[in-house]
C-alpha atoms as a PDB file:
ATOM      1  CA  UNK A   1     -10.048  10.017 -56.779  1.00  0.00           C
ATOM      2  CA  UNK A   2     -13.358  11.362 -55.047  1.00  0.00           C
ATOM      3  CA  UNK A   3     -13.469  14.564 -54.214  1.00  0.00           C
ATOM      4  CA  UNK A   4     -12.161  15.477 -50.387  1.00  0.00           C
ATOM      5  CA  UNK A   5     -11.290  18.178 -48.004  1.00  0.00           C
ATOM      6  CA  UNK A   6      -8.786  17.572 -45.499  1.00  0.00           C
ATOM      7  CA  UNK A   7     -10.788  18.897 -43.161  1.00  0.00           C
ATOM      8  CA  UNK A   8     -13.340  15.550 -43.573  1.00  0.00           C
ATOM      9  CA  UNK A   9     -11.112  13.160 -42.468  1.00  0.00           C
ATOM     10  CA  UNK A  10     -10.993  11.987 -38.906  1.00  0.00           C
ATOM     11  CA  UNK A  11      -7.884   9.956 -38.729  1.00  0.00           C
ATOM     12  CA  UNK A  12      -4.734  10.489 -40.570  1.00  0.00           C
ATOM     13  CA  UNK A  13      -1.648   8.250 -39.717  1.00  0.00           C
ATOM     14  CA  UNK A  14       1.843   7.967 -41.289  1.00  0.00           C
ATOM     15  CA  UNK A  15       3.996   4.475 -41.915  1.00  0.00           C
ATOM     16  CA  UNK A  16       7.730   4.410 -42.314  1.00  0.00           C
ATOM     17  CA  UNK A  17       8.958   0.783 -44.161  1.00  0.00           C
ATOM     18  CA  UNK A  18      12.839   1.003 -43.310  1.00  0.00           C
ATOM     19  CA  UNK A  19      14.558  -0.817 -45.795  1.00  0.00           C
ATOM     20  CA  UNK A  20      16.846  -2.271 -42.499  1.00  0.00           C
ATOM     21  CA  UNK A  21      20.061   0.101 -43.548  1.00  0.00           C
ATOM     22  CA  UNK A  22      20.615  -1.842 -46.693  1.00  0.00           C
ATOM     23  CA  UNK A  23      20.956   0.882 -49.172  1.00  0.00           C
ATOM     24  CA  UNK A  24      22.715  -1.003 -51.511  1.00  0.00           C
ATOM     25  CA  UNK A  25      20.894  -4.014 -51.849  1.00  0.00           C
ATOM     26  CA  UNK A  26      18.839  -4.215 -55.454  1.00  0.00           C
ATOM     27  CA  UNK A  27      14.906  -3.416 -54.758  1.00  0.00           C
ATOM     28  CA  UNK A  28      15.022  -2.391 -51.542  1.00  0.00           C
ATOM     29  CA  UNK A  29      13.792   1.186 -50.221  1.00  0.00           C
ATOM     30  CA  UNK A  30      13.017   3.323 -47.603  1.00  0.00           C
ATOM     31  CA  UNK A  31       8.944   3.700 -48.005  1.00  0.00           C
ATOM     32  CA  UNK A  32       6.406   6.092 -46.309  1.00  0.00           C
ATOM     33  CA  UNK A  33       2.778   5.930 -46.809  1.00  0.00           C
ATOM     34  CA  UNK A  34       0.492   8.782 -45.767  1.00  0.00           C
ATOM     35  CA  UNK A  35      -3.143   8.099 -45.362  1.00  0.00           C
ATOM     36  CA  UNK A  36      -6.298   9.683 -44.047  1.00  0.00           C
ATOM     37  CA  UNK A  37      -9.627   8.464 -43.402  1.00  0.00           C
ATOM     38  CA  UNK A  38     -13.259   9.813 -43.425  1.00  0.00           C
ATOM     39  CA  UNK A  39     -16.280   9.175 -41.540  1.00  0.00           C
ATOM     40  CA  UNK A  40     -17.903   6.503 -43.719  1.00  0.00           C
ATOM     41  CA  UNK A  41     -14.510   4.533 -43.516  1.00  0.00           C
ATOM     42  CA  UNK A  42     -12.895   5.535 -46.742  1.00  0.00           C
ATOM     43  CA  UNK A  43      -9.326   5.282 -47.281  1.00  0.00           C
ATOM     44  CA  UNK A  44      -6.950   8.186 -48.834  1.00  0.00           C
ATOM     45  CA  UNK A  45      -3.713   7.874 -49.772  1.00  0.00           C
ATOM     46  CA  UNK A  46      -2.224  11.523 -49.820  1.00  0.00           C
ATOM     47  CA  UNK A  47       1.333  11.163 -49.806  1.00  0.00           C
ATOM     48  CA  UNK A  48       4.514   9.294 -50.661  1.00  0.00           C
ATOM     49  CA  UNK A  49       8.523   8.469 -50.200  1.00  0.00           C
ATOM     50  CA  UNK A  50      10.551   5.653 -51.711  1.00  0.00           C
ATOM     51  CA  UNK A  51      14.276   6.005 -51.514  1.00  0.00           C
ATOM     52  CA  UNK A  52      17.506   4.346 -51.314  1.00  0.00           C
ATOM     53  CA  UNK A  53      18.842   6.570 -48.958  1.00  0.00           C
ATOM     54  CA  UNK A  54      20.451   6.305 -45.391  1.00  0.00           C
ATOM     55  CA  UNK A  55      18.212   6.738 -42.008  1.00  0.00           C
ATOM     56  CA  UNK A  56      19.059   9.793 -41.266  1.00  0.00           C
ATOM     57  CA  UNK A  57      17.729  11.065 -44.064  1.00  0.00           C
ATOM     58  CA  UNK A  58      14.558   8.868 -43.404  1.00  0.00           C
ATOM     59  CA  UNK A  59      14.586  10.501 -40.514  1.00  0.00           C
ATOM     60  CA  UNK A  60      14.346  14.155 -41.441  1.00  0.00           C
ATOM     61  CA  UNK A  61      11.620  12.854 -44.502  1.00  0.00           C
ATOM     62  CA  UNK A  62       9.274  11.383 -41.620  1.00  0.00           C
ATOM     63  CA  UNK A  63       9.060  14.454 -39.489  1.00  0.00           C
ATOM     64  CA  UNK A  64       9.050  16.614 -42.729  1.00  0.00           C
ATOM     65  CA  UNK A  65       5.799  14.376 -43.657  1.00  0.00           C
ATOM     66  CA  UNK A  66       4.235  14.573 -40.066  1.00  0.00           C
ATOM     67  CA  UNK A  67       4.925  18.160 -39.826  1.00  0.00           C
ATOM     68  CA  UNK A  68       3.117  18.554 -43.402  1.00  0.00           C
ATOM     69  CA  UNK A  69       0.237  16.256 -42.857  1.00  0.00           C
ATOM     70  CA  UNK A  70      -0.204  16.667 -39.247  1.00  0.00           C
ATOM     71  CA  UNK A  71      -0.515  13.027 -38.605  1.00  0.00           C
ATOM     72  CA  UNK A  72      -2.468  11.854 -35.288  1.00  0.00           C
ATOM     73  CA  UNK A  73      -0.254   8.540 -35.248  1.00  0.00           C
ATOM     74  CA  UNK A  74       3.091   7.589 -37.173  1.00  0.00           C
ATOM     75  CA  UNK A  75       3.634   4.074 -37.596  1.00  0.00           C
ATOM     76  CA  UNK A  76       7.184   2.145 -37.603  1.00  0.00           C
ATOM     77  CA  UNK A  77       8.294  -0.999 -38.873  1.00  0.00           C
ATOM     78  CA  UNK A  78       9.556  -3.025 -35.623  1.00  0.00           C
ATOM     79  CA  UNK A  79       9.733  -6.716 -36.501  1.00  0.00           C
ATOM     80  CA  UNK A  80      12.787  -8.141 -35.417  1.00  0.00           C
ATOM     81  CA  UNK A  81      16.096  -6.617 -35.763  1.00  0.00           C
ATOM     82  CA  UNK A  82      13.916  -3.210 -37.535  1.00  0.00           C
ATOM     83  CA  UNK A  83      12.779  -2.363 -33.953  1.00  0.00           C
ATOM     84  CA  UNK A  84      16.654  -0.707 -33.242  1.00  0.00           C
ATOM     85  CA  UNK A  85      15.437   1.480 -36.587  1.00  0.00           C
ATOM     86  CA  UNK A  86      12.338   2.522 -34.357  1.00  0.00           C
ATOM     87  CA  UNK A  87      14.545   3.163 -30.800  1.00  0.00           C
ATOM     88  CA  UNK A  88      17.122   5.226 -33.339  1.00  0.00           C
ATOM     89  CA  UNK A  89      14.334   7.418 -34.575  1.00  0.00           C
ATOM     90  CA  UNK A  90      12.591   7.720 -31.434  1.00  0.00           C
ATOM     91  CA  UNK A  91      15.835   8.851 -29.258  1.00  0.00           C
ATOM     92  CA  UNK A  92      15.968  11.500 -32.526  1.00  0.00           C
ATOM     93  CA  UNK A  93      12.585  12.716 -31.986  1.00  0.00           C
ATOM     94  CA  UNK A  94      13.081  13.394 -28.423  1.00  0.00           C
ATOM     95  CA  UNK A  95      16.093  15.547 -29.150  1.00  0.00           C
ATOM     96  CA  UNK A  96      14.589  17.563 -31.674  1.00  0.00           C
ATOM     97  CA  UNK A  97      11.404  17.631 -29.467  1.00  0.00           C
ATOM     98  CA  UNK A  98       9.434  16.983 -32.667  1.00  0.00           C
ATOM     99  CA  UNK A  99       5.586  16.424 -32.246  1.00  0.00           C
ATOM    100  CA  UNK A 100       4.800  13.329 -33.044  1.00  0.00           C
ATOM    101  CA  UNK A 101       3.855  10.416 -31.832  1.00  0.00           C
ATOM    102  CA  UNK A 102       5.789   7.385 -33.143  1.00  0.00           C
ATOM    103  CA  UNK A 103       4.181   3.793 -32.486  1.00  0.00           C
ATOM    104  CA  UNK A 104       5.928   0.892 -33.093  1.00  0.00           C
ATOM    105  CA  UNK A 105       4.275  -2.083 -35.130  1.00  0.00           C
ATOM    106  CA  UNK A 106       5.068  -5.839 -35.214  1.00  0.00           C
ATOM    107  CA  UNK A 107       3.958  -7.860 -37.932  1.00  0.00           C
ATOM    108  CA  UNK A 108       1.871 -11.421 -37.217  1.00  0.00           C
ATOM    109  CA  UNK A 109       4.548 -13.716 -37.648  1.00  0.00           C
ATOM    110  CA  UNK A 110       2.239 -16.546 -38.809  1.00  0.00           C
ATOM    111  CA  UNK A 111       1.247 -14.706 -41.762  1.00  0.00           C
ATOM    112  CA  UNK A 112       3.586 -14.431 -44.848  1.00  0.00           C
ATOM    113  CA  UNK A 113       4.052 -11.084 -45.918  1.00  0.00           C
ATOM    114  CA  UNK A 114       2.578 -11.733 -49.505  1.00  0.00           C
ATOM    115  CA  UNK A 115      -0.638 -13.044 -47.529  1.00  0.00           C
ATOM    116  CA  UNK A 116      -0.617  -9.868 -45.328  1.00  0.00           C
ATOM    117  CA  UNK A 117      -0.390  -7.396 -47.914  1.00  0.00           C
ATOM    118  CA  UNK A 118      -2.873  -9.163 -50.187  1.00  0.00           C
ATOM    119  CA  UNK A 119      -5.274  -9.410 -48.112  1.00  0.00           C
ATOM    120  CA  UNK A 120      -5.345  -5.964 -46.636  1.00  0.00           C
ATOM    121  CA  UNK A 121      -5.295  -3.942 -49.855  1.00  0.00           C
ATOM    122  CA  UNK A 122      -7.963  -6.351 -51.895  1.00  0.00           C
ATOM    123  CA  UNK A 123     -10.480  -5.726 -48.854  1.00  0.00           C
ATOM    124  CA  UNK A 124      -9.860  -2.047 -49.111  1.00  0.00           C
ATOM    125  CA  UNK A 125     -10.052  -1.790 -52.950  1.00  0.00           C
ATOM    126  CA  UNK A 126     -12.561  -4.275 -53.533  1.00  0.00           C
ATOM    127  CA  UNK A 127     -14.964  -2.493 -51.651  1.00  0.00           C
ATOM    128  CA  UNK A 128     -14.489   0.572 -53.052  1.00  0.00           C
ATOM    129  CA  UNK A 129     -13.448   2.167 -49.833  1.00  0.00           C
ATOM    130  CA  UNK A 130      -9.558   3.023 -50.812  1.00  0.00           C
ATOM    131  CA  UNK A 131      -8.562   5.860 -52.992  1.00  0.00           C
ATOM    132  CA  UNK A 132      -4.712   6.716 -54.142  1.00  0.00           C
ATOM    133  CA  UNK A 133      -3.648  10.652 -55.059  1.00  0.00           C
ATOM    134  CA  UNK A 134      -2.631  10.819 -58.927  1.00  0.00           C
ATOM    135  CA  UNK A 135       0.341  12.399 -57.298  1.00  0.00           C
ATOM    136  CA  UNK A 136       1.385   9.360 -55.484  1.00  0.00           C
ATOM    137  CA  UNK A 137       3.275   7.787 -58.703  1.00  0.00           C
ATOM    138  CA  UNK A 138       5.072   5.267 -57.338  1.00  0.00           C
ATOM    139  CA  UNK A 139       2.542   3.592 -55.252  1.00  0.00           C
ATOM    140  CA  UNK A 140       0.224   3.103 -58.010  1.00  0.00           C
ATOM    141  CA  UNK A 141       3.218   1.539 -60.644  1.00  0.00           C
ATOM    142  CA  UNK A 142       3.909  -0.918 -57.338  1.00  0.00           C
ATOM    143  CA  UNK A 143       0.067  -1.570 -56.879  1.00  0.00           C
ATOM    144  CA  UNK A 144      -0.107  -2.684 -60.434  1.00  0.00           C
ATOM    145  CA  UNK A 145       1.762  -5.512 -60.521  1.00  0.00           C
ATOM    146  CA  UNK A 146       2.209  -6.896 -56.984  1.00  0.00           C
ATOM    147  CA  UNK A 147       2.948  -9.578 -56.149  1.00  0.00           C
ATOM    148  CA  UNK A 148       5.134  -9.496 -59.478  1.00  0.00           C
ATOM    149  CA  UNK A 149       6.901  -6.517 -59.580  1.00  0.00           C
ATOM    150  CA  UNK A 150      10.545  -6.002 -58.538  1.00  0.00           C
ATOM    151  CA  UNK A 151       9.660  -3.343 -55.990  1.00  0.00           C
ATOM    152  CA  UNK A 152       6.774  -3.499 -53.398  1.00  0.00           C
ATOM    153  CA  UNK A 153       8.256  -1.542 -50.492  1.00  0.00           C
ATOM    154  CA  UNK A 154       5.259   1.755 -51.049  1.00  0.00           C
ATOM    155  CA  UNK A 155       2.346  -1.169 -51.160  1.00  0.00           C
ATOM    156  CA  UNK A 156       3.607  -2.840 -47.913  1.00  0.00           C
ATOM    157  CA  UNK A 157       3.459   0.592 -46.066  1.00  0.00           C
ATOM    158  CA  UNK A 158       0.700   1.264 -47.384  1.00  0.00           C
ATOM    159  CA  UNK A 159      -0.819  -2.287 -46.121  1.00  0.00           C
ATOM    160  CA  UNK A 160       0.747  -1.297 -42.274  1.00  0.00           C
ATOM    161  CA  UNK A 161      -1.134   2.024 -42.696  1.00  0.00           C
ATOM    162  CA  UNK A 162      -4.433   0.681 -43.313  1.00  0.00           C
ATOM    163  CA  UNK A 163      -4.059  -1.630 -40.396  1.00  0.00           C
ATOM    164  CA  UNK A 164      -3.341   1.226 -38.100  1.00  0.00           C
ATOM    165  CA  UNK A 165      -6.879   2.555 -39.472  1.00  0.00           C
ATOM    166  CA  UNK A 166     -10.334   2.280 -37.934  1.00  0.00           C
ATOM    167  CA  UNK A 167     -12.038  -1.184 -39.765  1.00  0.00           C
ATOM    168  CA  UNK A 168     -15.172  -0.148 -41.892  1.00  0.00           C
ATOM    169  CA  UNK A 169     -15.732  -3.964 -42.332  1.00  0.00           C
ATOM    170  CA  UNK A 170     -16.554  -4.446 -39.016  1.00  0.00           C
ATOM    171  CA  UNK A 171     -19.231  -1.986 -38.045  1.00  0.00           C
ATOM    172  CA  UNK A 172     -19.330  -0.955 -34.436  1.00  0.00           C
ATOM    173  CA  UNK A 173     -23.142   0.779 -34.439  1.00  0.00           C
ATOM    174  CA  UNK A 174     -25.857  -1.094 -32.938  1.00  0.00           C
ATOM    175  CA  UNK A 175     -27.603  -3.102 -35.702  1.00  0.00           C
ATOM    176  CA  UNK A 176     -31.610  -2.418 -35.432  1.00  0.00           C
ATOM    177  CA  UNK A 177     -33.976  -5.490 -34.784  1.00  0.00           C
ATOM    178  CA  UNK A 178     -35.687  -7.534 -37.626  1.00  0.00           C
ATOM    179  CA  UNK A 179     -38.165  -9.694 -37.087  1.00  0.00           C
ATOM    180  CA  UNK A 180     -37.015 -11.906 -39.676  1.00  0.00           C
ATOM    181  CA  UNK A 181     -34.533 -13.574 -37.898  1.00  0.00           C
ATOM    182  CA  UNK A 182     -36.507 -14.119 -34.897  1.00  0.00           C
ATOM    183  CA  UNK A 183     -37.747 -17.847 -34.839  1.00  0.00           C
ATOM    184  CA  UNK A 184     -40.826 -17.691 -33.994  1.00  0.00           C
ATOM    185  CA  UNK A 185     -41.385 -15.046 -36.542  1.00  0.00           C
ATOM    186  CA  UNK A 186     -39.494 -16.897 -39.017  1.00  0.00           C
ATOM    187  CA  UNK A 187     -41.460 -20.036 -38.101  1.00  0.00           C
ATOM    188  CA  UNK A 188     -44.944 -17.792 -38.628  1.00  0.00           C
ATOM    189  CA  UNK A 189     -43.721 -16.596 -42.083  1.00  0.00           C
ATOM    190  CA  UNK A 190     -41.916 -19.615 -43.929  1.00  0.00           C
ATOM    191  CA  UNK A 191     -43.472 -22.906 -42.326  1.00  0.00           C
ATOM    192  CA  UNK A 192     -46.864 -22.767 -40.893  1.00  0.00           C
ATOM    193  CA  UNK A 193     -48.067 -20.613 -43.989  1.00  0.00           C
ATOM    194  CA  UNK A 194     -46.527 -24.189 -45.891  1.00  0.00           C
ATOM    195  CA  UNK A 195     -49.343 -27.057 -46.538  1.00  0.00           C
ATOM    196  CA  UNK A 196     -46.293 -29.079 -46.223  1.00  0.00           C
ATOM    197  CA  UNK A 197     -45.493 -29.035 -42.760  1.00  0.00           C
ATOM    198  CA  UNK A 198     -48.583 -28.917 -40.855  1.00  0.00           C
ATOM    199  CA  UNK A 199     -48.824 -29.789 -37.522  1.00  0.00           C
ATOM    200  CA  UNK A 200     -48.358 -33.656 -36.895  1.00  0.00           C
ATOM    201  CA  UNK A 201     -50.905 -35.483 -34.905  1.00  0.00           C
ATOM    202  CA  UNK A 202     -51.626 -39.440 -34.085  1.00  0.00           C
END
């Protein structure tokens, strides 16, 4: 993992999976991802939770996370019948008057969720621009052999997190001018110094 200090990183957002209150179901858990992000875009994954395990006690590991990591956002599974998950926790957090600020998140429902999370996490690691703590066990096992392992739960909250994150693929800074791709200039460089296309007359 390369080296960081907490204090470099500019954004740092939480993601709670809930596994929709079926505890018993095989291959199903309660997942939190915790992840941070630099100035040059880099993704860090600093934390972890995977657990069968009722949402209450989802509940008290989110604001023990938030609380921990200080997280500027905390994301929440809300597709379809998860969004009473997000109203449960959110009526919780208002009695407890815990800080944080809980955000509700949709998924595109034209996109599988084996496209989704693919295609997140290989733009992030193929780039070199995501980075997992050696403490975060679980998550790496998981990242290992999606799409075929039996558990993905950490690697699709991980995939929500990095979607709540600022997109270093799509630079926002003013690009500087280059003559190059000016046509005139590209005209002047490539075809008039050409014996092969000079100027056509009768």
């Amino acid at each position: 993992m390369a080296s960081l200090s907490i204090k470099e990183l500019i954004d740092l957002v939480g993601f709670v999976d809930p596994a929709s209150g079926k505890t018993s179901v095989l291959g199903c858990q309660n997942a939190i991802a915790i992840v941070g992000q630099d100035e040059e875009g880099r993704a860090f994954v600093l934390d972890e939770y995977a657990e069968r395990t009722s949402s209450d006690t989802l509940n008290l590991e989110v604001f023990r996370l938030n609380k921990m990591w200080l997280c500027k956002r905390f994301g929440v599974e809300a597709s379809a019948q998860q969004y009473l998950y997000y109203e449960a926790i959110l009526r919780e957090a208002n009695m407890r008057r815990e800080r944080i600020q809980l955000i509700p998140i949709e998924q595109p429902t034209n996109q599988t969720k084996e496209w989704r999370i693919t295609t997140t996490i290989q733009e992030w690691m193929h780039n070199g621009m995501l980075f997992v703590d050696r403490r975060c066990i679980g998550l790496k096992k998981q990242l290992e052999v999606y799409p075929n392992g039996q558990l993905c739960d950490l690697v699709d909250a991980l995939a929500s997190a990095l979607r709540m994150l600022r997109s270093p693929f799509a630079s926002r800074m003013r690009l500087s001018y280059d003559d190059r791709y000016d046509d005139d200039a590209r005209w002047r460089e490539k075809v008039r110094r050409d014996r092969r296309y000079e100027p056509f007359s009768r």
